[in-house]
Protein backbone atom coordinates (compact mmCIF):
# COMPACT_ATOMS: atom_id res chain seq x y z
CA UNK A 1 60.57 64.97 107.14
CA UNK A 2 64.17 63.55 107.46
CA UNK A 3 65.09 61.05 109.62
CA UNK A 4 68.58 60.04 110.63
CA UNK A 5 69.71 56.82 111.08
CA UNK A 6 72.49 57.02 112.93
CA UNK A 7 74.74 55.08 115.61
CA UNK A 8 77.86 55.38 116.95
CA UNK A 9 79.77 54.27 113.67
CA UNK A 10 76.90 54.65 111.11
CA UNK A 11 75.76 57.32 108.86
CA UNK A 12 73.02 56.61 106.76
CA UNK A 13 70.35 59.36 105.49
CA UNK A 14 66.62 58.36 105.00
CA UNK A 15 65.09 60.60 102.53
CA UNK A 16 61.58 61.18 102.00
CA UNK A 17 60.58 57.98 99.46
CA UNK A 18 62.57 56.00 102.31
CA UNK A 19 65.39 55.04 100.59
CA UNK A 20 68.74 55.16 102.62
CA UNK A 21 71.58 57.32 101.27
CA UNK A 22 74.73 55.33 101.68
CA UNK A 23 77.81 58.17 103.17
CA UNK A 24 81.26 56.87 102.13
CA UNK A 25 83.97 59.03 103.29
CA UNK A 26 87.18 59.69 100.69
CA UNK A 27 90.01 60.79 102.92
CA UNK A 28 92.95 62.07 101.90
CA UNK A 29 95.04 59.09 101.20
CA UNK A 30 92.41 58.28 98.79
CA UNK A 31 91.08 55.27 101.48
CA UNK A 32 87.12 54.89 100.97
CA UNK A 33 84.79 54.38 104.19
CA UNK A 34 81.20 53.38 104.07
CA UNK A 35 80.22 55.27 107.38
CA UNK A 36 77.15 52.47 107.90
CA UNK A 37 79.10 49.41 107.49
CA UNK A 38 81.87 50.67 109.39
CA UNK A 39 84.97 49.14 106.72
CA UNK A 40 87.02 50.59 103.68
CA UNK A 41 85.25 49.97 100.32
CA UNK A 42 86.74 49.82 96.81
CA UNK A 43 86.21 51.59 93.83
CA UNK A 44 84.32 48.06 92.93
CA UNK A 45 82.53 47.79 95.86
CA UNK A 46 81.44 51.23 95.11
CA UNK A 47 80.27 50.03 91.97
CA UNK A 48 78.58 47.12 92.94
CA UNK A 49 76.40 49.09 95.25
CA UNK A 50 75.09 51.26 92.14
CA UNK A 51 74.67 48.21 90.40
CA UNK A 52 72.35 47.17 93.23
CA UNK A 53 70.65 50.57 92.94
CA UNK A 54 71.52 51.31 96.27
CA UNK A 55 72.06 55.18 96.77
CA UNK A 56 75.99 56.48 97.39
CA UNK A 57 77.30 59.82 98.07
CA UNK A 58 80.70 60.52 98.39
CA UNK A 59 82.24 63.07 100.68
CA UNK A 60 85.81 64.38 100.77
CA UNK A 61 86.68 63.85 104.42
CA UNK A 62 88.59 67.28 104.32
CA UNK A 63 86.67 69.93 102.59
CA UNK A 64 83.10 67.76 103.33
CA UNK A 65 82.76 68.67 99.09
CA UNK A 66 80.59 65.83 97.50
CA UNK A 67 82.61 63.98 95.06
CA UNK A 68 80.27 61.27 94.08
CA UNK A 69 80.25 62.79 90.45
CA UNK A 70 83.96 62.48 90.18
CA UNK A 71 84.11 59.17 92.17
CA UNK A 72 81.42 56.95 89.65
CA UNK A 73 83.59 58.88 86.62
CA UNK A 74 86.37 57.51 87.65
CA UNK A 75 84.64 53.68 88.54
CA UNK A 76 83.67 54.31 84.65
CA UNK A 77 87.28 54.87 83.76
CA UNK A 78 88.49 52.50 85.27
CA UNK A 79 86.09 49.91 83.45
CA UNK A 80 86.82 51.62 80.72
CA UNK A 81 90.66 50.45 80.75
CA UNK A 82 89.67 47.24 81.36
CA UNK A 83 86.98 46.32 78.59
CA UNK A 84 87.86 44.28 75.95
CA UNK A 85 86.31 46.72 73.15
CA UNK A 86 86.85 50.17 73.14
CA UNK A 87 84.96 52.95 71.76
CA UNK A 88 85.95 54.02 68.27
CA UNK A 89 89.07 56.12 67.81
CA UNK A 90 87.03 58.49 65.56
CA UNK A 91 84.42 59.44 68.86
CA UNK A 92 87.63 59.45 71.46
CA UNK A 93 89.48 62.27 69.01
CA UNK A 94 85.92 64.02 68.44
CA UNK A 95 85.29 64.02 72.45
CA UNK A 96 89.08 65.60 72.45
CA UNK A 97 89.15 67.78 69.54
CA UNK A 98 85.43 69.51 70.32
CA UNK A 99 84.93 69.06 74.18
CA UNK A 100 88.49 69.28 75.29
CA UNK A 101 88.51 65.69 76.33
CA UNK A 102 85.76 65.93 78.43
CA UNK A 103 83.12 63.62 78.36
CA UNK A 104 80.24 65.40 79.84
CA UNK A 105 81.34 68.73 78.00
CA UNK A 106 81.09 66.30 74.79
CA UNK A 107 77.60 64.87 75.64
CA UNK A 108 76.04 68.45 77.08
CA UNK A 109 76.97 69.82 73.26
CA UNK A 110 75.02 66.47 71.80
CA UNK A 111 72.41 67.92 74.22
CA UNK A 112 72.29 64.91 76.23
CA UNK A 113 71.97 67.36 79.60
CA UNK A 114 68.72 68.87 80.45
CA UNK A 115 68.61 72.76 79.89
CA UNK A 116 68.18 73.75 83.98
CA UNK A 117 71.52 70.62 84.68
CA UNK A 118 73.97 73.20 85.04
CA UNK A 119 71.96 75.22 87.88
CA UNK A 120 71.12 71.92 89.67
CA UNK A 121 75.31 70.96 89.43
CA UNK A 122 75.80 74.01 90.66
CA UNK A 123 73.73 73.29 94.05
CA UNK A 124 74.78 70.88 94.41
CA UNK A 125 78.39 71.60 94.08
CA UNK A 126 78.28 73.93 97.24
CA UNK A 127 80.20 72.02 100.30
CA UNK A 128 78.47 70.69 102.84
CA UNK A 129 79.95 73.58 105.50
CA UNK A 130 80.98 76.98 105.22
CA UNK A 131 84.49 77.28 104.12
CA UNK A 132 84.58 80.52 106.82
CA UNK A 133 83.82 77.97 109.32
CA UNK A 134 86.63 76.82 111.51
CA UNK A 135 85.04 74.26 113.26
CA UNK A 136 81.71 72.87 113.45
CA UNK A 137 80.29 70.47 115.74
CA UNK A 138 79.18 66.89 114.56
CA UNK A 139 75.88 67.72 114.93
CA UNK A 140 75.92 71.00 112.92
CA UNK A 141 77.65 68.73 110.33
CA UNK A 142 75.57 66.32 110.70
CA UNK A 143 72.49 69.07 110.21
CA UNK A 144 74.11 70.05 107.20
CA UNK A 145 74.39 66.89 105.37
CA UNK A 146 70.84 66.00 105.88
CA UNK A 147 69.34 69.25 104.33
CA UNK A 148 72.16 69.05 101.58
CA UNK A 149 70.58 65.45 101.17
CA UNK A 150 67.02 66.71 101.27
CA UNK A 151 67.68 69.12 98.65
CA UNK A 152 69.41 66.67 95.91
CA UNK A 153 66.25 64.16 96.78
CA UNK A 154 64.04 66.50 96.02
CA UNK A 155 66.11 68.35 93.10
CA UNK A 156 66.16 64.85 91.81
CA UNK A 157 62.35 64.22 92.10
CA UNK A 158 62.10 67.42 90.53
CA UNK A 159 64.31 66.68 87.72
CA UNK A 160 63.02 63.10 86.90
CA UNK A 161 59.55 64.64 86.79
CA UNK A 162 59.87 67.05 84.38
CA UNK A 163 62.25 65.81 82.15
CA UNK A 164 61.71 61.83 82.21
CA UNK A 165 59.42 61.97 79.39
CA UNK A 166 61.95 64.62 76.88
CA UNK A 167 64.71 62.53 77.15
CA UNK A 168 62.67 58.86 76.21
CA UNK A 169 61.27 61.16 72.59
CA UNK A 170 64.58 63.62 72.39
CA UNK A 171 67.21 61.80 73.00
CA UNK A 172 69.78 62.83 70.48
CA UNK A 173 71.61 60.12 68.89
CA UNK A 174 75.45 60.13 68.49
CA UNK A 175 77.48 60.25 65.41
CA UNK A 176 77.87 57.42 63.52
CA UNK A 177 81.60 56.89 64.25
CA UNK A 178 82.16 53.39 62.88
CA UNK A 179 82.09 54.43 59.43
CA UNK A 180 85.93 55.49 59.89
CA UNK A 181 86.69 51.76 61.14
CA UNK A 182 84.78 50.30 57.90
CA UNK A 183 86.70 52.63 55.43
């Protein structure tokens, strides 16, 4: 069963284990708001929330599309141009010369994905509401998001159950790149 938690300025989803789904809202001036502490985030914040294992979903504000996946990739970009070490040139042209300069098209060919990942993606990839529909109320919305939260929970459970223990024996290992820095 799904509960809602939910006041006049909150949004928070309680999924089955009874850990709370954190909604932040990206709208289209690319502004971030956590719906259940009513105030803007940052990319930061965003990160510092994963960091505390809390669970985040992201939401376009428009289309109601969930673009957590595209919101913690760009959290790791953005760490990425501030580190002090980066990773070897020879990986970054292999990522860009065999994956087109995408890193999760670069690590599903290293086989770092599980087999069924692309079927799950593309469940969860679905927005929220029909595109046909004009309008919806709140609580149809509000309906919507909590089975489209139900269903990653428990695609999730799913996911960590059967393939927890191929990834700690199968993990494939990637090149060794820093033999081009040492030559």
């Amino acid at each position: 069963m799904i509960n809602q938690g939910i006041g006049q300025n909150s949004e928070a989803t309680v999924t089955k284990a009874g850990s709370k789904t954190k909604i932040i809202k990206r709208y289209q001036n690319r502004k971030l708001y956590d719906t259940q502490q009513s105030c803007y985030v940052t990319l930061d914040d965003i990160a510092k929330m994963i960091r505390t294992n809390e669970d985040v979903m992201v939401i376009d504000n428009k289309t109601k599309n969930d673009i957590t996946a595209a919101t913690l990739t760009q959290i790791i970009f953005e760490a990425e141009k501030k580190a002090s070490i980066y990773a070897p040139l020879f990986t970054l042209r292999e990522i860009i010369q065999n994956a087109n300069g995408s890193i999760s098209s670069y690590l599903a060919k290293l086989g770092a994905f599980p087999k069924d990942y692309a079927q799950i993606q593309a469940i969860h990839a679905a927005p929220v509401v029909d595109a046909g529909a004009v309008k919806s109320s709140y609580d149809d919305m509000k309906q919507s998001l909590e089975n489209r939260v139900a269903k990653a929970a428990a695609d999730s459970a799913e996911l960590n159950a059967g393939v927890g223990q191929k990834f700690d024996d199968a993990t494939p290992s990637l090149p060794n790149s820093n033999k081009s820095l040492n030559n």
